[in-house]
PDB file of N, CA and C in Angstrom:
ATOM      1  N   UNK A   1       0.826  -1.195   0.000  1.00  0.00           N
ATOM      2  CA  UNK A   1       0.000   0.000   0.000  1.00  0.00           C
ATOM      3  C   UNK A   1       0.871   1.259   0.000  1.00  0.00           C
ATOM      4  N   UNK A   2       2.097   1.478   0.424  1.00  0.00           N
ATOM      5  CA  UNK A   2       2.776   2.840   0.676  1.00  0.00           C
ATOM      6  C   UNK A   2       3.513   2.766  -0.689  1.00  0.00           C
ATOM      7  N   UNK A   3       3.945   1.653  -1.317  1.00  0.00           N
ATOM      8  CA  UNK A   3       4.591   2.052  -2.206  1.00  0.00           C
ATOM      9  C   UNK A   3       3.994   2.183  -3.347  1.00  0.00           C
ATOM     10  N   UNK A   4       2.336   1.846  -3.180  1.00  0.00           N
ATOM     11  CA  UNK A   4       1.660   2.401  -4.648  1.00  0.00           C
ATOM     12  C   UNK A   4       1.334   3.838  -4.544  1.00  0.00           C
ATOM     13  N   UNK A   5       0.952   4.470  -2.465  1.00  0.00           N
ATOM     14  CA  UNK A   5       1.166   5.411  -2.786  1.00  0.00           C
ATOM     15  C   UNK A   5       1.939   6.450  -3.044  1.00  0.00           C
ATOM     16  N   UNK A   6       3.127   5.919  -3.043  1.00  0.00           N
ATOM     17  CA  UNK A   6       4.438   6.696  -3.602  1.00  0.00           C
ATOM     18  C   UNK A   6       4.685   6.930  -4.990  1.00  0.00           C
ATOM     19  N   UNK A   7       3.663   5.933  -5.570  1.00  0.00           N
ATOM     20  CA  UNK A   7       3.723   5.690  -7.043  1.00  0.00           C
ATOM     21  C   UNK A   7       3.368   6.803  -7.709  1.00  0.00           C
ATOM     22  N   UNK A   8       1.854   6.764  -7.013  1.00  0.00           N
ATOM     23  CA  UNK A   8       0.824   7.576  -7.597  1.00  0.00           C
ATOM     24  C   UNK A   8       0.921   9.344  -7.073  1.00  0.00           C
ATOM     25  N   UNK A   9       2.027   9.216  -5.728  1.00  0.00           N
ATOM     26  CA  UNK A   9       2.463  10.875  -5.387  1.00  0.00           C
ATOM     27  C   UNK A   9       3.157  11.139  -6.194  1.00  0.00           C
ATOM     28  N   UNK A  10       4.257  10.405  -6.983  1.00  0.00           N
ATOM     29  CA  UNK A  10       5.103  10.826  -8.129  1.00  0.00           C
ATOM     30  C   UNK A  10       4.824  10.880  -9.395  1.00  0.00           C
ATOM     31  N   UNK A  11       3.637  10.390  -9.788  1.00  0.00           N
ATOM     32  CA  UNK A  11       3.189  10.798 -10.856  1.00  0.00           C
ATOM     33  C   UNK A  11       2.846  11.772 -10.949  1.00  0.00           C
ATOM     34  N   UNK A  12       1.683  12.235  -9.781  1.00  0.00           N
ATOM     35  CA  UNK A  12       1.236  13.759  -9.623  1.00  0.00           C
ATOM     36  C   UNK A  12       1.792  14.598  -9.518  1.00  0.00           C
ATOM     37  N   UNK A  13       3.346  14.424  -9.134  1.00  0.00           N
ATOM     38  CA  UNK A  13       3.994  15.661  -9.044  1.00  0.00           C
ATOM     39  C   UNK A  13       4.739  15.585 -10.488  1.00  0.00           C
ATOM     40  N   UNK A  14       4.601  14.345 -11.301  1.00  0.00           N
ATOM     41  CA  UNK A  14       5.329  14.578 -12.820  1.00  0.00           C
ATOM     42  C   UNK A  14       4.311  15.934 -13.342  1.00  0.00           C
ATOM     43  N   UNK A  15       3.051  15.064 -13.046  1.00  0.00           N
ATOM     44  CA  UNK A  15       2.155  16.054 -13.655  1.00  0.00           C
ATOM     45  C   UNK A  15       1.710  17.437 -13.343  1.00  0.00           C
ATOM     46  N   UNK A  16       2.026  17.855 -12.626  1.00  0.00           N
ATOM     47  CA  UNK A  16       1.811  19.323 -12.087  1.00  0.00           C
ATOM     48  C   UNK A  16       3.228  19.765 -12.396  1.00  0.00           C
ATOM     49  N   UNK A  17       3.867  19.232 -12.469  1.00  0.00           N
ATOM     50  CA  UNK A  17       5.503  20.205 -12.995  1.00  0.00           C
ATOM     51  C   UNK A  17       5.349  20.862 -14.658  1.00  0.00           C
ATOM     52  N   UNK A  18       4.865  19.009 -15.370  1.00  0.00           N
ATOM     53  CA  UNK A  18       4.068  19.695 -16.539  1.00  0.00           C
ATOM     54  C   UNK A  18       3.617  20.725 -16.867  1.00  0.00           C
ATOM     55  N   UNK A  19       2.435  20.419 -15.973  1.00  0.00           N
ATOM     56  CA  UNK A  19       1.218  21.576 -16.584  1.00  0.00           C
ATOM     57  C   UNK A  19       1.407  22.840 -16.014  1.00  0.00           C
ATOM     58  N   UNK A  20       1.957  22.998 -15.009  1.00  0.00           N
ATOM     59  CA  UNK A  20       2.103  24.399 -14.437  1.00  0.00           C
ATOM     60  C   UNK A  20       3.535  24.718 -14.818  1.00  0.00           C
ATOM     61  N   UNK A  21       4.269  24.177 -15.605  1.00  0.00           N
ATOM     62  CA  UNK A  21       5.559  25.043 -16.357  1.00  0.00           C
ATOM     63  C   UNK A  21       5.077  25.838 -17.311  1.00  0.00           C
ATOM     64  N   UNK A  22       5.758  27.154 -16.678  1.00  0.00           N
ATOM     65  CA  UNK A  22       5.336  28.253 -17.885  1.00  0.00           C
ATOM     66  C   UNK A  22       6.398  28.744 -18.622  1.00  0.00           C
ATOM     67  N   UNK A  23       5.681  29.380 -20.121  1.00  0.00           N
ATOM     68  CA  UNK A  23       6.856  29.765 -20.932  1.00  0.00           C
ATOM     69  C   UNK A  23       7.811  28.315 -21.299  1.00  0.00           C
ATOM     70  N   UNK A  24       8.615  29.068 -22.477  1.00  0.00           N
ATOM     71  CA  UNK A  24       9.252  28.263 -23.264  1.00  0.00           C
ATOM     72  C   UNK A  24      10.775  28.010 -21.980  1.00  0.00           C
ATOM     73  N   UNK A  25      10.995  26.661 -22.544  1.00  0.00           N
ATOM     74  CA  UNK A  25      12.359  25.815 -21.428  1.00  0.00           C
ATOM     75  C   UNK A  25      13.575  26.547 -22.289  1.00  0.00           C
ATOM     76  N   UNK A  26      14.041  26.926 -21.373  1.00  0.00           N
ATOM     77  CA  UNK A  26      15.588  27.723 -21.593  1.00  0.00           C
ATOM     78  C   UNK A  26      16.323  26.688 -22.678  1.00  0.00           C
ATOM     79  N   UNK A  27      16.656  25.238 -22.795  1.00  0.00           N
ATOM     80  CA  UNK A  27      17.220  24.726 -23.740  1.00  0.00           C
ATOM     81  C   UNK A  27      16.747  25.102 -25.358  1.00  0.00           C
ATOM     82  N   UNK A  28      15.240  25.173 -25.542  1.00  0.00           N
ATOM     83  CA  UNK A  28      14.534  25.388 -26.379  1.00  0.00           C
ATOM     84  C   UNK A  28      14.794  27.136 -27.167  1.00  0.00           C
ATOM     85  N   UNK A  29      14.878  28.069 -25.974  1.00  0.00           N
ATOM     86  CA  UNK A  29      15.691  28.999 -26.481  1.00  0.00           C
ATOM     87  C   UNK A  29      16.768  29.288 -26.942  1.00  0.00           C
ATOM     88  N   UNK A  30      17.944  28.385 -26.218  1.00  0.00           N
ATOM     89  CA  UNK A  30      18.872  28.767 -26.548  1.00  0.00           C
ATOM     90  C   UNK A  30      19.512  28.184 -27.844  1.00  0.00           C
ATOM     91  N   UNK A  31      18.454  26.959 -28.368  1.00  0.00           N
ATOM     92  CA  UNK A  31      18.384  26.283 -29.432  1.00  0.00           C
ATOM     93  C   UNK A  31      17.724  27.266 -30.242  1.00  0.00           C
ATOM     94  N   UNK A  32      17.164  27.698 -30.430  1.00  0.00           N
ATOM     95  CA  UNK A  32      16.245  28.904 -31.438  1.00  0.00           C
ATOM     96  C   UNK A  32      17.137  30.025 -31.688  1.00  0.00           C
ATOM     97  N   UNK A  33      18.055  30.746 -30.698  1.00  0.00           N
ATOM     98  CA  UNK A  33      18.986  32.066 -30.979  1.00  0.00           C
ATOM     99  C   UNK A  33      19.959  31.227 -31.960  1.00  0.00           C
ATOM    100  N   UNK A  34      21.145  29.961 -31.523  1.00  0.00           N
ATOM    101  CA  UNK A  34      22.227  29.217 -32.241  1.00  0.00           C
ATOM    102  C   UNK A  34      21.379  29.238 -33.729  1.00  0.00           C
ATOM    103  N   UNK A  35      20.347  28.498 -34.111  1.00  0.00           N
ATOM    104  CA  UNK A  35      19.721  28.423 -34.964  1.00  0.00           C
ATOM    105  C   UNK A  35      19.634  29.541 -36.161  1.00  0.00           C
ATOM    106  N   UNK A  36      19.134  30.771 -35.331  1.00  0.00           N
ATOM    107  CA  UNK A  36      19.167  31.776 -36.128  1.00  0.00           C
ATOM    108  C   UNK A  36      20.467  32.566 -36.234  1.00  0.00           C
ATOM    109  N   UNK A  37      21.450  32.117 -35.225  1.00  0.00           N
ATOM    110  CA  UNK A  37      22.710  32.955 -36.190  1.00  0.00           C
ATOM    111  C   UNK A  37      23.477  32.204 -36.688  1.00  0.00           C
ATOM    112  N   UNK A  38      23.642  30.851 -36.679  1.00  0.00           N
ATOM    113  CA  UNK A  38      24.202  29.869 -38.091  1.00  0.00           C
ATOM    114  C   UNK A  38      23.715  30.462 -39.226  1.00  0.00           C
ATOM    115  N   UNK A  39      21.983  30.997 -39.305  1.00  0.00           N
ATOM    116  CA  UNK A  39      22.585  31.148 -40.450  1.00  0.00           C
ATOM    117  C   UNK A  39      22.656  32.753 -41.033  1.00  0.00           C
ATOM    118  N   UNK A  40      23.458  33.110 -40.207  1.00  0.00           N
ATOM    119  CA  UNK A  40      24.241  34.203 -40.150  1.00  0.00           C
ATOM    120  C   UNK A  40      25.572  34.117 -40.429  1.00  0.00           C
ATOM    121  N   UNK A  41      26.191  32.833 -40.260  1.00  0.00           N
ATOM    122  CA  UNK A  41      27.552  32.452 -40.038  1.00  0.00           C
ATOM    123  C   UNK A  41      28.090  32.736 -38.810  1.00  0.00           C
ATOM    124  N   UNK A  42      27.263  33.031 -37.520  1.00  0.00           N
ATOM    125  CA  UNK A  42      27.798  33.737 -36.344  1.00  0.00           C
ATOM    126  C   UNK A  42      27.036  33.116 -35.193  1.00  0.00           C
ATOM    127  N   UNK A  43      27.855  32.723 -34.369  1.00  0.00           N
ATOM    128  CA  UNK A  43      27.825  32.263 -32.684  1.00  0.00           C
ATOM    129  C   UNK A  43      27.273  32.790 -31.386  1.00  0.00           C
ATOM    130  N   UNK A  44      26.422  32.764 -30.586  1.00  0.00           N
ATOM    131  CA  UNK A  44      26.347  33.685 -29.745  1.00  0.00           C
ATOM    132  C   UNK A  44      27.878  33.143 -28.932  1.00  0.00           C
ATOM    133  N   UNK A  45      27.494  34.626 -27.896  1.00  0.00           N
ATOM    134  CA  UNK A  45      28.284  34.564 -26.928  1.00  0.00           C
ATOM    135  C   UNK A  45      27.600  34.384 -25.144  1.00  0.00           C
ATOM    136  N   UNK A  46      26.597  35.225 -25.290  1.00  0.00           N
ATOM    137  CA  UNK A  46      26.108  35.463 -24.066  1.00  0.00           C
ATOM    138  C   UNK A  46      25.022  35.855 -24.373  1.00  0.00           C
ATOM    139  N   UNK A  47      23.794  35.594 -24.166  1.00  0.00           N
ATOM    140  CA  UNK A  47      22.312  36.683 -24.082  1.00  0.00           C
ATOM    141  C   UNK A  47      21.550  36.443 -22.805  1.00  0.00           C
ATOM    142  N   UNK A  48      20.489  37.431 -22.818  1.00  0.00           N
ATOM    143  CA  UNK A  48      19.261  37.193 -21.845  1.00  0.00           C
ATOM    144  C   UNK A  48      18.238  37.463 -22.428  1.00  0.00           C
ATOM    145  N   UNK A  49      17.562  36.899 -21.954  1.00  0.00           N
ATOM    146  CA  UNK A  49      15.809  37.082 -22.497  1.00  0.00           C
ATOM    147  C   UNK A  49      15.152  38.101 -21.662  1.00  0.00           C
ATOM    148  N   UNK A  50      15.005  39.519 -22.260  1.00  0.00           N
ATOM    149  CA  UNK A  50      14.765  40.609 -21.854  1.00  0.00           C
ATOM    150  C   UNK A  50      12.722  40.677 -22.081  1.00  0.00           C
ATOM    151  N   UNK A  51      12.183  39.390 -22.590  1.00  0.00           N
ATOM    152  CA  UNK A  51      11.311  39.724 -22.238  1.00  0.00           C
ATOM    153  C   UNK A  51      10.202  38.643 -22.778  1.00  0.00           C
ATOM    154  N   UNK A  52       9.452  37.993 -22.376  1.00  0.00           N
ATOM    155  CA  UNK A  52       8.635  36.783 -23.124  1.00  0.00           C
ATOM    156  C   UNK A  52       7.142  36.903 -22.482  1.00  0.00           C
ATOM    157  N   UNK A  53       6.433  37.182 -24.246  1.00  0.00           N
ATOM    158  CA  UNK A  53       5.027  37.150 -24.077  1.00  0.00           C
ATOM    159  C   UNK A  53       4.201  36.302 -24.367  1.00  0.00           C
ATOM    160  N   UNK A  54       3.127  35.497 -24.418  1.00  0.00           N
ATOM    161  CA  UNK A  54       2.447  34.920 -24.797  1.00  0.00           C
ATOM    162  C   UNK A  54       1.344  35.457 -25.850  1.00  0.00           C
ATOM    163  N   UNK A  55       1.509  34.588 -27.008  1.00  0.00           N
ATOM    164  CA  UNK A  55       0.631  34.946 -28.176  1.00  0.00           C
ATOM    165  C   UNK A  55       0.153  34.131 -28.462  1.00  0.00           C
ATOM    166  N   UNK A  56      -1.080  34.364 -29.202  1.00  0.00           N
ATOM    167  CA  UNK A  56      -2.107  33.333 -29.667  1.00  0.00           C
ATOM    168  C   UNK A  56      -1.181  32.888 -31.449  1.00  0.00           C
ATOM    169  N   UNK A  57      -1.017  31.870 -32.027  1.00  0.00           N
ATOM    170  CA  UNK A  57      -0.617  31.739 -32.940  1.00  0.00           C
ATOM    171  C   UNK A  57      -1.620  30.969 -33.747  1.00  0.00           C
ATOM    172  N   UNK A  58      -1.657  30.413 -35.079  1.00  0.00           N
ATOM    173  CA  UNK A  58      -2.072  30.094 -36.035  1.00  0.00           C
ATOM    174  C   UNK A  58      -2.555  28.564 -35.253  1.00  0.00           C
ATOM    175  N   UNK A  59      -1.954  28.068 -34.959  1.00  0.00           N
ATOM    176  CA  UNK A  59      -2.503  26.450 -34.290  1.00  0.00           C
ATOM    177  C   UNK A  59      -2.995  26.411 -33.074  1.00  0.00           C
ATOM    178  N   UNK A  60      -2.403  27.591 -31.826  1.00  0.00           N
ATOM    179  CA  UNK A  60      -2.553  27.441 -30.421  1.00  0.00           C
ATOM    180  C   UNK A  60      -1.950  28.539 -29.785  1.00  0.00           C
ATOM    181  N   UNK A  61      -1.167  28.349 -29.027  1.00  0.00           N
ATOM    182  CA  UNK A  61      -0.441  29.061 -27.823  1.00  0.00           C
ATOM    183  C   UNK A  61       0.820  29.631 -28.765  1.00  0.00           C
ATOM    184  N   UNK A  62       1.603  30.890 -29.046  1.00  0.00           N
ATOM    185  CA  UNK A  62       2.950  30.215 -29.070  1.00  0.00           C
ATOM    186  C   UNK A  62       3.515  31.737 -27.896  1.00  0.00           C
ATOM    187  N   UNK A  63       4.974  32.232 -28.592  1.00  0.00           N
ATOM    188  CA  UNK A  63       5.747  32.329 -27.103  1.00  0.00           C
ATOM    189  C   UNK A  63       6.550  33.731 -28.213  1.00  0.00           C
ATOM    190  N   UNK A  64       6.280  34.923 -27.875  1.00  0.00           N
ATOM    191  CA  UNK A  64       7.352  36.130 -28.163  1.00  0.00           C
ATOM    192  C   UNK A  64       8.466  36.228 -27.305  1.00  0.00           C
ATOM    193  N   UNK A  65       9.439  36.270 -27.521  1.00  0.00           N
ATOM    194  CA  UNK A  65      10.600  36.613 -26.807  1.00  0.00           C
ATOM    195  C   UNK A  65      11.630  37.369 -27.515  1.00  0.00           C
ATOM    196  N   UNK A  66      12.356  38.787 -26.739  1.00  0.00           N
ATOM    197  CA  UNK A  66      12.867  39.255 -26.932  1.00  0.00           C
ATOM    198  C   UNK A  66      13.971  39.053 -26.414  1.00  0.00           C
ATOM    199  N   UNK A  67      15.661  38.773 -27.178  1.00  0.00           N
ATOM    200  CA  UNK A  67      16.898  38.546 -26.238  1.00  0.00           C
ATOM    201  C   UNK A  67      17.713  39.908 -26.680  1.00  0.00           C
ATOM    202  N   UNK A  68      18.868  39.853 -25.554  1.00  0.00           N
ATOM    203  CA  UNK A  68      19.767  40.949 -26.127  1.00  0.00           C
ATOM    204  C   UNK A  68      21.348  40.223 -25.571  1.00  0.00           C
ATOM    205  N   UNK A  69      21.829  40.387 -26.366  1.00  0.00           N
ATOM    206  CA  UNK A  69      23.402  39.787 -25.863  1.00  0.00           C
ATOM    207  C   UNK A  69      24.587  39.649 -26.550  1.00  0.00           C
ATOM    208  N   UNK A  70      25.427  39.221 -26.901  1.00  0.00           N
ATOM    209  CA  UNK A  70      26.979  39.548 -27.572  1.00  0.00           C
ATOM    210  C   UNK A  70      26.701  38.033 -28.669  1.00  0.00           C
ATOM    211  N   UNK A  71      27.394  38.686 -29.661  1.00  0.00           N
ATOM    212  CA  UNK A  71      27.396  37.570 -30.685  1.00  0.00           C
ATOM    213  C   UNK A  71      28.854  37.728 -31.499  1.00  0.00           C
ATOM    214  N   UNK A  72      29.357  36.940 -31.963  1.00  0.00           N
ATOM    215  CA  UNK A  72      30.869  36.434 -32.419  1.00  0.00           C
ATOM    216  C   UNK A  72      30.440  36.122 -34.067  1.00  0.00           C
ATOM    217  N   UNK A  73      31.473  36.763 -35.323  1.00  0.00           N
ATOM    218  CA  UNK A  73      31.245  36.670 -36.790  1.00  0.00           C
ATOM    219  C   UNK A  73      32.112  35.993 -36.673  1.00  0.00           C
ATOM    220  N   UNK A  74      32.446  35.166 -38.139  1.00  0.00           N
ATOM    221  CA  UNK A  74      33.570  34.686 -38.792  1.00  0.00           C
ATOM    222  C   UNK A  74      34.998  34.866 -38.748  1.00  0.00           C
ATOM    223  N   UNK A  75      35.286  35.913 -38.393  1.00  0.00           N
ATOM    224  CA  UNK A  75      36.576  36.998 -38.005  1.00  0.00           C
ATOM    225  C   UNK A  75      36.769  37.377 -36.704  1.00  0.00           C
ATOM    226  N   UNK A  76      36.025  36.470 -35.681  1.00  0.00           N
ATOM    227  CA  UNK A  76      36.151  36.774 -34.480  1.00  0.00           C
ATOM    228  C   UNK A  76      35.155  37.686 -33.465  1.00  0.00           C
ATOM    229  N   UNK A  77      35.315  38.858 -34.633  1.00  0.00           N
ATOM    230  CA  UNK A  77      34.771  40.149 -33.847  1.00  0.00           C
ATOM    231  C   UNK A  77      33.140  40.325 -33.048  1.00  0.00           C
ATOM    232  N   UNK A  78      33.173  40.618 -32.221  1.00  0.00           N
ATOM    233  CA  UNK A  78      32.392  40.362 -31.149  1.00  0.00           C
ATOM    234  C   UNK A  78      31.402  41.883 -30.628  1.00  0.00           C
ATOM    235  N   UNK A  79      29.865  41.488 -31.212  1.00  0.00           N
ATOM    236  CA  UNK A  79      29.190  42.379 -31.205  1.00  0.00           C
ATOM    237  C   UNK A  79      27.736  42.837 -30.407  1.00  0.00           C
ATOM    238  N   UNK A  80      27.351  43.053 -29.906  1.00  0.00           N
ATOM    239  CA  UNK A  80      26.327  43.610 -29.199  1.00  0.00           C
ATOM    240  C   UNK A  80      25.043  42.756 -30.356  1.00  0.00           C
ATOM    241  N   UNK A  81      23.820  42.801 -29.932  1.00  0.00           N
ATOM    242  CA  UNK A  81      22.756  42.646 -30.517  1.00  0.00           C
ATOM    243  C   UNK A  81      21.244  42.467 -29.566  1.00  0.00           C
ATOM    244  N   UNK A  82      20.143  42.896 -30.516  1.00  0.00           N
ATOM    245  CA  UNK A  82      18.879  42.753 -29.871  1.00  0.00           C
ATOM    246  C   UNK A  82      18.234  41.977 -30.926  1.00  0.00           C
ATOM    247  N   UNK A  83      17.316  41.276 -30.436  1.00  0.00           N
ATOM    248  CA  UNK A  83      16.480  40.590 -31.600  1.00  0.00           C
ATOM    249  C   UNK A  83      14.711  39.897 -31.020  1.00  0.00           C
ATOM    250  N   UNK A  84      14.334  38.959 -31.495  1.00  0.00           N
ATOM    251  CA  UNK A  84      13.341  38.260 -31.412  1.00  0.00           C
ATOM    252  C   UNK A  84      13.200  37.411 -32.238  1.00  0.00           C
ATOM    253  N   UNK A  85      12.163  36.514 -31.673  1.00  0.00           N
ATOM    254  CA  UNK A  85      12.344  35.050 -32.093  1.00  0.00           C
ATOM    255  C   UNK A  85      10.539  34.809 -31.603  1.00  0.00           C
ATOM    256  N   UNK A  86      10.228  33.890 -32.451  1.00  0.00           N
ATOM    257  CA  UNK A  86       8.387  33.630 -31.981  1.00  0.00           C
ATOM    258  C   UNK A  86       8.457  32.050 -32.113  1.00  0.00           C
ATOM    259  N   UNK A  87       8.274  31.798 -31.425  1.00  0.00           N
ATOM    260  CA  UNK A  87       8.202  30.195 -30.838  1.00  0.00           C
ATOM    261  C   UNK A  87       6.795  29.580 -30.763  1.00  0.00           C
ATOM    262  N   UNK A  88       6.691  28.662 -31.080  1.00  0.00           N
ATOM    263  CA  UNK A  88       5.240  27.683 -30.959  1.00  0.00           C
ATOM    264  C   UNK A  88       5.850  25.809 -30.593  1.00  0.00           C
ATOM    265  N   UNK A  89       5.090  25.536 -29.924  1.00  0.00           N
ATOM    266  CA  UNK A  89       5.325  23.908 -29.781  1.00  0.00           C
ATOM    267  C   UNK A  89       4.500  23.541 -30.423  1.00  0.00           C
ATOM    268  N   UNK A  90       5.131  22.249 -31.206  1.00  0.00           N
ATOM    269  CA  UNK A  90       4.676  21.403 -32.410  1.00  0.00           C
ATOM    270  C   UNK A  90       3.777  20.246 -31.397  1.00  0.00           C
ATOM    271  N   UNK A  91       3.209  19.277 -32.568  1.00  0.00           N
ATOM    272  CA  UNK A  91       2.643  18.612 -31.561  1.00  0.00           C
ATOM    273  C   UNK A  91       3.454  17.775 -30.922  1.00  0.00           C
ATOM    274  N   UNK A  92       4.649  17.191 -31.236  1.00  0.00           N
ATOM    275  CA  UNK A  92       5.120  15.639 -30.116  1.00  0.00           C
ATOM    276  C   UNK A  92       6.186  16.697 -29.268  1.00  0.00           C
ATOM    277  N   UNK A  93       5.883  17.870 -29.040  1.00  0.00           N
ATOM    278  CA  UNK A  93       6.236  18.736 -27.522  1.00  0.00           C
ATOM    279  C   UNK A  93       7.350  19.720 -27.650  1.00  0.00           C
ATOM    280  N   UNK A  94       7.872  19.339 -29.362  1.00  0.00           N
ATOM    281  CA  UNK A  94       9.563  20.523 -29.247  1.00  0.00           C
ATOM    282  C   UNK A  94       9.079  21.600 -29.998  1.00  0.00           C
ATOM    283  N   UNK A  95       9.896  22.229 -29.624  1.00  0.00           N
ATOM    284  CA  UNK A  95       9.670  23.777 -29.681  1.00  0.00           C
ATOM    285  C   UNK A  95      10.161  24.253 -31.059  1.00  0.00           C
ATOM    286  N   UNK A  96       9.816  25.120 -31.812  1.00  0.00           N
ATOM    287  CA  UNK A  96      10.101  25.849 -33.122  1.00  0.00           C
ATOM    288  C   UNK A  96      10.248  27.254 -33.332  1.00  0.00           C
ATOM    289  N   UNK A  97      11.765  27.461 -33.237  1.00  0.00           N
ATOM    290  CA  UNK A  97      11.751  29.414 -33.185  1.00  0.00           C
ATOM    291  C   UNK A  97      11.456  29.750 -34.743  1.00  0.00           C
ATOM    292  N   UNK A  98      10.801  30.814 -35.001  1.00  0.00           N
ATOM    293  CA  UNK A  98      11.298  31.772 -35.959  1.00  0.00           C
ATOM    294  C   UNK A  98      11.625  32.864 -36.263  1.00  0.00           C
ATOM    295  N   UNK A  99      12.331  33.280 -36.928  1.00  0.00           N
ATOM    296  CA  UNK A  99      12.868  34.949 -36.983  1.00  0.00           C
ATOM    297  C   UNK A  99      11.826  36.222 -37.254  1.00  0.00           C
ATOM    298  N   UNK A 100      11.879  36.955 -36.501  1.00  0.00           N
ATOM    299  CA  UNK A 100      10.601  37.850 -36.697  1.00  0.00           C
ATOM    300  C   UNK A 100      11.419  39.039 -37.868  1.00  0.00           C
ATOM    301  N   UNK A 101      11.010  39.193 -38.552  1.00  0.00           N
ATOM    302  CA  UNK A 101      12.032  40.491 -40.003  1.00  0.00           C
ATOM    303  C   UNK A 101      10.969  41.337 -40.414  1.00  0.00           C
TER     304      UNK A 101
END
């Protein structure tokens, strides 16, 4: 009996971590900035996410975010930048940035 209900306390807490995580998971961002400056030919260095809203998108939920932080070209040189990126989760749960222009 204690260890089914240990079972069933750890599920519930899988599931409330779930559903009550808000906003897009930091890996998912920082996969969406790399993304968009490959194809730039350029690396970040450092950013922060100066600001993330929630928008209604074309399928559901998706996710505005604004970063600002240092980015590295081909030649080294190492530059300041601001940008955005609009994010939506697909259906089997990963995340999809795109460049806002």
């Amino acid at each position: 009996m204690n260890q089914r209900f240990t079972y069933v306390a750890l599920l519930l807490s899988i599931f409330v971590l779930i559903c009550c995580t808000k906003g897009i998971p930091e890996q998912a961002i920082e996969d969406g900035i790399a993304q968009q400056l490959t194809r730039e030919a350029k690396t970040v260095v450092s950013y922060t996410v100066t600001e993330q809203k929630k928008a209604l998108g074309e399928n559901g939920d998706a996710w505005l975010i604004h970063w600002e932080g240092k980015v590295k070209d081909k030649q080294g040189k190492v530059s300041s930048r601001k940008d955005s990126l609009l994010f939506y989760q697909t259906g089997d749960g990963s995340w999809v940035a795109h460049t806002i222009e």
